[in-house]
C-alpha atoms as a PDB file:
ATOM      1  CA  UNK A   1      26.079  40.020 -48.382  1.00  0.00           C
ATOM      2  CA  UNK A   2      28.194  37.249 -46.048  1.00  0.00           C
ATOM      3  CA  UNK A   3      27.422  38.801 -43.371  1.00  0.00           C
ATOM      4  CA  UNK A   4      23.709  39.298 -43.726  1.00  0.00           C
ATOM      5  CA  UNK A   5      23.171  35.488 -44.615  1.00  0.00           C
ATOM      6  CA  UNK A   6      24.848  34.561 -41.764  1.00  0.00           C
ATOM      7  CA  UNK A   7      22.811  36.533 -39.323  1.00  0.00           C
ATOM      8  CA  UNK A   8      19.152  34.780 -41.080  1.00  0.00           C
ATOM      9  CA  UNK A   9      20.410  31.877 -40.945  1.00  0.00           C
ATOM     10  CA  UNK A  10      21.642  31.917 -37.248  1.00  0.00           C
ATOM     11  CA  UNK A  11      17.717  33.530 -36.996  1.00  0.00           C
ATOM     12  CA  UNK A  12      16.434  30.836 -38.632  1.00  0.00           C
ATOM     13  CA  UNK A  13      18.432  28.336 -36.273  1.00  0.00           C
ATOM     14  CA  UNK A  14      17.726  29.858 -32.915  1.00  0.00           C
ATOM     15  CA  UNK A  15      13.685  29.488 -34.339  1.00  0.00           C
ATOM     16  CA  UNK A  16      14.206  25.817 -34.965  1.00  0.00           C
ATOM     17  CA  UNK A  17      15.746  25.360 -31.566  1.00  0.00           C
ATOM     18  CA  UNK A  18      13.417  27.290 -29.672  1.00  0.00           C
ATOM     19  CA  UNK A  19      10.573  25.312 -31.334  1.00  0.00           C
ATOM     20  CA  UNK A  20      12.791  21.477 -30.485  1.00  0.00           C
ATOM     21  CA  UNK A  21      12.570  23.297 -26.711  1.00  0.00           C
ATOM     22  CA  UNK A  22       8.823  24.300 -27.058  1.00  0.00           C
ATOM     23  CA  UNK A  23       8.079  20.443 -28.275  1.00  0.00           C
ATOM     24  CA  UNK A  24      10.141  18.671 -25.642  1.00  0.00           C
ATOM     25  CA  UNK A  25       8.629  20.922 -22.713  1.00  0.00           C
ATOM     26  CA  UNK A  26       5.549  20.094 -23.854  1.00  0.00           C
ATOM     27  CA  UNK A  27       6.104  16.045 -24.011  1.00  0.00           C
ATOM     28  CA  UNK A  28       7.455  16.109 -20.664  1.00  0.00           C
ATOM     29  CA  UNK A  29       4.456  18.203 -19.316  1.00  0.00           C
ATOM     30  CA  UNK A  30       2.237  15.197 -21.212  1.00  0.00           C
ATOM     31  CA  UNK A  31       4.630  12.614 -19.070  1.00  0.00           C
ATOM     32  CA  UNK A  32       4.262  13.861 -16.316  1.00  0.00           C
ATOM     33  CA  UNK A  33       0.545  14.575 -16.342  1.00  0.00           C
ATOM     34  CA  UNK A  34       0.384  10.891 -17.852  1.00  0.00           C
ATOM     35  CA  UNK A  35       2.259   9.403 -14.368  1.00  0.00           C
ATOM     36  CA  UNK A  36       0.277  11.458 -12.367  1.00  0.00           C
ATOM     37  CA  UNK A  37      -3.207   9.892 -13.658  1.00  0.00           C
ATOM     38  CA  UNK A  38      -2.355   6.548 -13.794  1.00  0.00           C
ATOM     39  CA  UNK A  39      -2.509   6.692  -9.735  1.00  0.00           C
ATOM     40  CA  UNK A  40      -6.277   5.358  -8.927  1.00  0.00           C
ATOM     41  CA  UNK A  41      -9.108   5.497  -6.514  1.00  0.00           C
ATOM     42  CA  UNK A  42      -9.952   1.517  -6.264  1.00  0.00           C
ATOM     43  CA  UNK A  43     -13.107   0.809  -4.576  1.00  0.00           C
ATOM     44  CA  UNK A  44     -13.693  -3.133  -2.651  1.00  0.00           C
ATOM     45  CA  UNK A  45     -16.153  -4.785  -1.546  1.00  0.00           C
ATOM     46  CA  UNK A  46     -14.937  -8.226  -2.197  1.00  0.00           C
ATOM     47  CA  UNK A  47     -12.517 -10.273  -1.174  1.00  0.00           C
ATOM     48  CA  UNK A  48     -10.958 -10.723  -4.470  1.00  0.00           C
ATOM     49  CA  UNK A  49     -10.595  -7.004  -5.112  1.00  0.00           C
ATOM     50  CA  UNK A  50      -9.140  -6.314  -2.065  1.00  0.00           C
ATOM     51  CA  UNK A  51      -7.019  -8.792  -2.303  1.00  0.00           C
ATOM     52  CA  UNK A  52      -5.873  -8.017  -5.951  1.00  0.00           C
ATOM     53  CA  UNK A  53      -5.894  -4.293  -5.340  1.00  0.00           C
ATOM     54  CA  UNK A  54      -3.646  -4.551  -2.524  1.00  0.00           C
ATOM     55  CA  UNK A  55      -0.887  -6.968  -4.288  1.00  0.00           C
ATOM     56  CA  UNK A  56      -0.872  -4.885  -7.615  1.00  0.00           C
ATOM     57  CA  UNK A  57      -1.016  -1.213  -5.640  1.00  0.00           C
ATOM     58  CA  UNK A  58       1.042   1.446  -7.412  1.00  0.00           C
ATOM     59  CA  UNK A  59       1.832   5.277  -6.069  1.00  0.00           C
ATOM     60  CA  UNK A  60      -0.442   7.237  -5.328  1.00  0.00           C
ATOM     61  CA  UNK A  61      -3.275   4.631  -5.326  1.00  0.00           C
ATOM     62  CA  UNK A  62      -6.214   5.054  -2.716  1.00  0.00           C
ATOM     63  CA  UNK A  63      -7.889   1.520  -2.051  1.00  0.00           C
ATOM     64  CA  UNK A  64     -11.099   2.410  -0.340  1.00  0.00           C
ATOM     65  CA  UNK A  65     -12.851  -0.736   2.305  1.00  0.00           C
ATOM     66  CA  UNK A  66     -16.543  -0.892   2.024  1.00  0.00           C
ATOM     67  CA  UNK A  67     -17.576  -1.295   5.124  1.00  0.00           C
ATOM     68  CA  UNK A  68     -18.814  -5.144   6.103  1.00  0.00           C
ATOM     69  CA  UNK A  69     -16.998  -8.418   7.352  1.00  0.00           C
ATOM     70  CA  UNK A  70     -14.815 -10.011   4.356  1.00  0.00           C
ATOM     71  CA  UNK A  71     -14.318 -13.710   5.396  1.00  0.00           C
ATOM     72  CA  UNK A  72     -10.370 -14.966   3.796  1.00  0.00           C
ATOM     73  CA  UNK A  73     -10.740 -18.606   3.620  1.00  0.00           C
ATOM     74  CA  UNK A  74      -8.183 -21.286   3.891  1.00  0.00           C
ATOM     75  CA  UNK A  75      -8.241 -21.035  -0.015  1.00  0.00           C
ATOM     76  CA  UNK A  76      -7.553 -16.993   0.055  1.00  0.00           C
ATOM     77  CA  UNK A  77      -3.989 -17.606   1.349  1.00  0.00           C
ATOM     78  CA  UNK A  78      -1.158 -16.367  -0.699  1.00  0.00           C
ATOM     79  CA  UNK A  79       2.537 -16.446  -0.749  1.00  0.00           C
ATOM     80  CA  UNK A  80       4.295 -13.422   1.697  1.00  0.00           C
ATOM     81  CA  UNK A  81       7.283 -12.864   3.485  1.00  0.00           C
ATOM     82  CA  UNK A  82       9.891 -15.606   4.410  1.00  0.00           C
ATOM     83  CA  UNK A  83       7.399 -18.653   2.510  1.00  0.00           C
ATOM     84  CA  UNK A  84       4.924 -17.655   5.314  1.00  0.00           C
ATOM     85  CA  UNK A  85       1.397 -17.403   3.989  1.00  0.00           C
ATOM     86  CA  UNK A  86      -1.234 -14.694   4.222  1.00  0.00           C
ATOM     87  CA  UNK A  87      -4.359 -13.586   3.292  1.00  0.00           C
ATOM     88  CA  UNK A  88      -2.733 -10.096   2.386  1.00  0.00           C
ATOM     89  CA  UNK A  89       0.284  -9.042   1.270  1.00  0.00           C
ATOM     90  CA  UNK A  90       2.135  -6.181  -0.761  1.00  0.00           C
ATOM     91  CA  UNK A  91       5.799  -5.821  -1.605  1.00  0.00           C
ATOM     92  CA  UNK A  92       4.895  -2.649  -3.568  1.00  0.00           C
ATOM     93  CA  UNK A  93       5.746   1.110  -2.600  1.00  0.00           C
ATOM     94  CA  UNK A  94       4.532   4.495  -2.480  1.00  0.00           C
ATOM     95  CA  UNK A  95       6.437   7.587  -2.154  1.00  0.00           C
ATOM     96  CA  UNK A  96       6.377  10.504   0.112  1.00  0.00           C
ATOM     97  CA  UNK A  97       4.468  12.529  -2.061  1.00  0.00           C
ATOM     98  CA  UNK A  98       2.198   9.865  -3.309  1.00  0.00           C
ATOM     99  CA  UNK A  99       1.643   7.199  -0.794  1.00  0.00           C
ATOM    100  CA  UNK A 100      -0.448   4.499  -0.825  1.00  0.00           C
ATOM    101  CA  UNK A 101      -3.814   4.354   1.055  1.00  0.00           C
ATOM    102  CA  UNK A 102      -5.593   1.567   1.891  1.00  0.00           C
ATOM    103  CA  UNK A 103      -8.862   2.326   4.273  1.00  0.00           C
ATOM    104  CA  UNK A 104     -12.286   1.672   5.056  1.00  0.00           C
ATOM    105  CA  UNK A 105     -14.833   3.473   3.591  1.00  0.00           C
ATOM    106  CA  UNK A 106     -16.608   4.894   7.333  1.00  0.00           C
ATOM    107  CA  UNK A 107     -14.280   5.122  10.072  1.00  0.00           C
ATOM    108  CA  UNK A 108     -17.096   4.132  12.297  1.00  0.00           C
ATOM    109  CA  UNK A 109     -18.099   1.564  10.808  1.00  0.00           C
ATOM    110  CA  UNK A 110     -14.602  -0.380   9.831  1.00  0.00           C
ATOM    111  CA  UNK A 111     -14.594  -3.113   7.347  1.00  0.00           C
ATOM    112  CA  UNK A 112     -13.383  -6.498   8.696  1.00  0.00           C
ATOM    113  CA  UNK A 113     -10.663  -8.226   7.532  1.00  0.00           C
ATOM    114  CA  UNK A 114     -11.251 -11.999   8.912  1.00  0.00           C
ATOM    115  CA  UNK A 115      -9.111 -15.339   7.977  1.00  0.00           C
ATOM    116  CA  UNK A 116      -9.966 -18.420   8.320  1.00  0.00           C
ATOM    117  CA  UNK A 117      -7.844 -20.031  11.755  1.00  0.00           C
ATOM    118  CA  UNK A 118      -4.921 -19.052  13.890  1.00  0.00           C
ATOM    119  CA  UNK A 119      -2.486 -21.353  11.654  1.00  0.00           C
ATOM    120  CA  UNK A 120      -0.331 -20.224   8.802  1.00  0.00           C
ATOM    121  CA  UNK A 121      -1.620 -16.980   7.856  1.00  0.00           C
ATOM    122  CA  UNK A 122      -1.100 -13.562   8.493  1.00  0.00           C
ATOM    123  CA  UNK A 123      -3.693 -10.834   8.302  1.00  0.00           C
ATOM    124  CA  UNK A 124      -1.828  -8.034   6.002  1.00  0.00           C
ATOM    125  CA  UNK A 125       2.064  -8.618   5.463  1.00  0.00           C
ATOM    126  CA  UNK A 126       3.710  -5.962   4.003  1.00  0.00           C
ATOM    127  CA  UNK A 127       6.570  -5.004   2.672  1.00  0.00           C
ATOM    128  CA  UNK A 128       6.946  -2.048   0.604  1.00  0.00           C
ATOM    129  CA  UNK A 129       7.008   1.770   1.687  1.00  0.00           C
ATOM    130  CA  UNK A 130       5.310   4.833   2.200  1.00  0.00           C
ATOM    131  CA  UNK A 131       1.388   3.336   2.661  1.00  0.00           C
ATOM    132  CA  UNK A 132      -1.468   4.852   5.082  1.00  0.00           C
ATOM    133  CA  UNK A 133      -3.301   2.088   6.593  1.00  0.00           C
ATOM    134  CA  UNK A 134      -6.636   2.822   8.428  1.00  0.00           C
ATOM    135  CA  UNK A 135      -9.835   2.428   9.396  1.00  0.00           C
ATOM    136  CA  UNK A 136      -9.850  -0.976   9.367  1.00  0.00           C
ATOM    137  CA  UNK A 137     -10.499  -4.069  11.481  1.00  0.00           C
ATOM    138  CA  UNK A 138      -7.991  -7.118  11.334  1.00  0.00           C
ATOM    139  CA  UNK A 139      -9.058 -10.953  13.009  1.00  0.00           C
ATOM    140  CA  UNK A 140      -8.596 -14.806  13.046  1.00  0.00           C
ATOM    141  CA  UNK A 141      -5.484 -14.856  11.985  1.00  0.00           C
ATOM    142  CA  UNK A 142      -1.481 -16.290  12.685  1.00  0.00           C
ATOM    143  CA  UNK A 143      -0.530 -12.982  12.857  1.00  0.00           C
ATOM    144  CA  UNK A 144      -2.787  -9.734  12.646  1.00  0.00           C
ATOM    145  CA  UNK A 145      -0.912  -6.639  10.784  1.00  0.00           C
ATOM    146  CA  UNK A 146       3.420  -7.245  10.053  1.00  0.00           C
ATOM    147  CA  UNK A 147       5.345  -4.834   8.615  1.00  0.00           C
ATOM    148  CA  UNK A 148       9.072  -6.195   7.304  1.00  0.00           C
ATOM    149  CA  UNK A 149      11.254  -3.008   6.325  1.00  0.00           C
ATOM    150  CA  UNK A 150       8.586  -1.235   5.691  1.00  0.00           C
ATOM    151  CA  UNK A 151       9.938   2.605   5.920  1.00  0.00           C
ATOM    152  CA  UNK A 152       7.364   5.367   6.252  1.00  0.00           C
ATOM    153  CA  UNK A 153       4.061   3.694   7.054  1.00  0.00           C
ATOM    154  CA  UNK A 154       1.615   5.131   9.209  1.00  0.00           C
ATOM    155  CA  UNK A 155      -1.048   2.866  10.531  1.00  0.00           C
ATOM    156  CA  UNK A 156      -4.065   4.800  12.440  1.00  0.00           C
ATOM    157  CA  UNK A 157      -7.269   3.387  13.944  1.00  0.00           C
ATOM    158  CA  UNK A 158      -7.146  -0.078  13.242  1.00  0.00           C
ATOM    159  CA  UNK A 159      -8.267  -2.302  15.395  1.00  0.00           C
ATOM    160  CA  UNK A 160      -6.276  -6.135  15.520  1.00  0.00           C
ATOM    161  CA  UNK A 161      -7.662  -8.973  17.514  1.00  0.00           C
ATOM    162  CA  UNK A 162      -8.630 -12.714  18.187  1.00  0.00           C
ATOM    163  CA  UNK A 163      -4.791 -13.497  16.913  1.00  0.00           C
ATOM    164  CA  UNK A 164      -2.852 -16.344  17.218  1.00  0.00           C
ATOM    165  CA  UNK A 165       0.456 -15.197  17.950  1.00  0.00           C
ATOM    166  CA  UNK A 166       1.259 -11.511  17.659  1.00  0.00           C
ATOM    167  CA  UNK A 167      -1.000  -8.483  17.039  1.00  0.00           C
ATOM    168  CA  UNK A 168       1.219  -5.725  15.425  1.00  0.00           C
ATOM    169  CA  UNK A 169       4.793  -6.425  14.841  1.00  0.00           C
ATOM    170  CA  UNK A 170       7.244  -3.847  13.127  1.00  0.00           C
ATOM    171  CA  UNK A 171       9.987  -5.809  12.136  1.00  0.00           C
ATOM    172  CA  UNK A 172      13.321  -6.505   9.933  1.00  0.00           C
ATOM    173  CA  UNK A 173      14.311  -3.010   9.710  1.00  0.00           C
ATOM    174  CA  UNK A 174      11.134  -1.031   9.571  1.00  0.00           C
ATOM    175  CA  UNK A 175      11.795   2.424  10.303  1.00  0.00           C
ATOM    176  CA  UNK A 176      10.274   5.871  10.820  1.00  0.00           C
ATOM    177  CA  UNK A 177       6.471   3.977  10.612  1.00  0.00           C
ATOM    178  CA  UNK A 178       3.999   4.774  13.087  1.00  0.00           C
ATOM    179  CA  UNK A 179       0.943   3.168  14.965  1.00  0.00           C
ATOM    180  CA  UNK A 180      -1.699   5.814  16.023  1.00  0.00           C
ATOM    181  CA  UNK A 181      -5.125   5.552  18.258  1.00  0.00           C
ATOM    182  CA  UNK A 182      -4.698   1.231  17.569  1.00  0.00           C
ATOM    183  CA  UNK A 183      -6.804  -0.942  19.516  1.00  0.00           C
ATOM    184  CA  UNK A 184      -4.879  -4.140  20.331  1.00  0.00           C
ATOM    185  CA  UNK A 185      -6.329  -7.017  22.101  1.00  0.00           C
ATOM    186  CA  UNK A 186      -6.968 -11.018  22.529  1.00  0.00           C
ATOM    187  CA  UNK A 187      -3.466 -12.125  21.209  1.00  0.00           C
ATOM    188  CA  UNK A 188      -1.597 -15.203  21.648  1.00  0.00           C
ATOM    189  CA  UNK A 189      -4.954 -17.626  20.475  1.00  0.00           C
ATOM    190  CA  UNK A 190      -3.391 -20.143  19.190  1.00  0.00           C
ATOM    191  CA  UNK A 191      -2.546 -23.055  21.585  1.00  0.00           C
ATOM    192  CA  UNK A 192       0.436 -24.816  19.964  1.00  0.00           C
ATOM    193  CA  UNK A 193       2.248 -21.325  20.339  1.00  0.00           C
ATOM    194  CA  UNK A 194       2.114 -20.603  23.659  1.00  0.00           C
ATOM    195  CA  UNK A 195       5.217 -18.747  23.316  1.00  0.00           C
ATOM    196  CA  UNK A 196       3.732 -16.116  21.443  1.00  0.00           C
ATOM    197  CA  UNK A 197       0.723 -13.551  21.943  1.00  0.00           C
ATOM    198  CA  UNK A 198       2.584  -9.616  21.711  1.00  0.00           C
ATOM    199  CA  UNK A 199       0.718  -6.876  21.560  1.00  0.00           C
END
């Protein structure tokens, strides 16, 4: 009579644990599908959501440029890298299965990002990893696109221009990040920097 207790209520056990396994595969399949979703296709066509979008981007997000001329004013400048200002600028990351995307809406017809002077402020600064940049045009500013270690970025058809010191810069450590089909001209604007003007 031992015996056969023991055996139902080892039964009885292995049911209980198979249902605690059941339950916790199925709250980590919620999880997961939970992390996946919160990723987000963000639409602009203001200054203020690109701008917000691009400071607050998470994995996985897609930040999509209407196409059309968005004019940064002295007023649109924000804190970025080393205390320099600039009208954007993103220390967040994506991941290599879930970068983040920031690109205009019609490759031929690229939204314009345009500041204000060829003083203090640089056009996109960024600073996280794993982002797609493209389709975009960058002018009128200190600086036009600057990447500080930021790993695994791939930049593709933008076009950077009417700068007043350098155009593209990859710098403090960036590494495997690419530039593809760029169109790089009028550098060096600014005339109290003479020194500077790089593609």
């Amino acid at each position: 009579m031992y015996y056969i207790k023991s055996i139902i209520k080892n039964q009885l056990m292995q049911k209980k644990h198979s249902k605690n396994i059941s339950a916790l595969v199925l709250l980590i399949s919620l999880f997961t599908n939970f992390n996946l979703s919160a990723s987000e296709i963000i639409n602009c066509n203001s200054v203020e959501c690109i701008q917000n979008a691009v400071s607050n981007a998470e994995a996985g997000d897609e930040i999509i440029i209407a196409s059309g001329t968005y004019n940064f004013g002295l007023a649109d400048k924000i804190p970025g890298a080393f205390g320099r200002a600039a009208y954007l600028h993103s220390n967040k990351s994506g991941n290599e299965n879930t970068p983040i995307i920031l690109r205009g809406e019609d490759p031929n017809n690229r939204p314009t990002i345009k500041g204000a002077d060829y003083n203090d402020g640089y056009l996109f600064g960024l600073e996280g990893n794993y982002w797609i940049i493209k389709d975009i045009e960058f002018r009128t500013g200190s600086k036009g696109v600057i990447l500080d270690n930021a790993d695994y970025t791939q930049l593709e058809n933008l076009e950077i221009h009417d700068v007043g010191e350098e155009a593209l810069h990859f710098r403090h450590g960036t590494t495997n990040s690419s530039a593809i089909k760029c169109f790089i001209h009028d550098t060096g604007k600014n005339p109290d920097k003479t020194d500077f003007g790089e593609g």
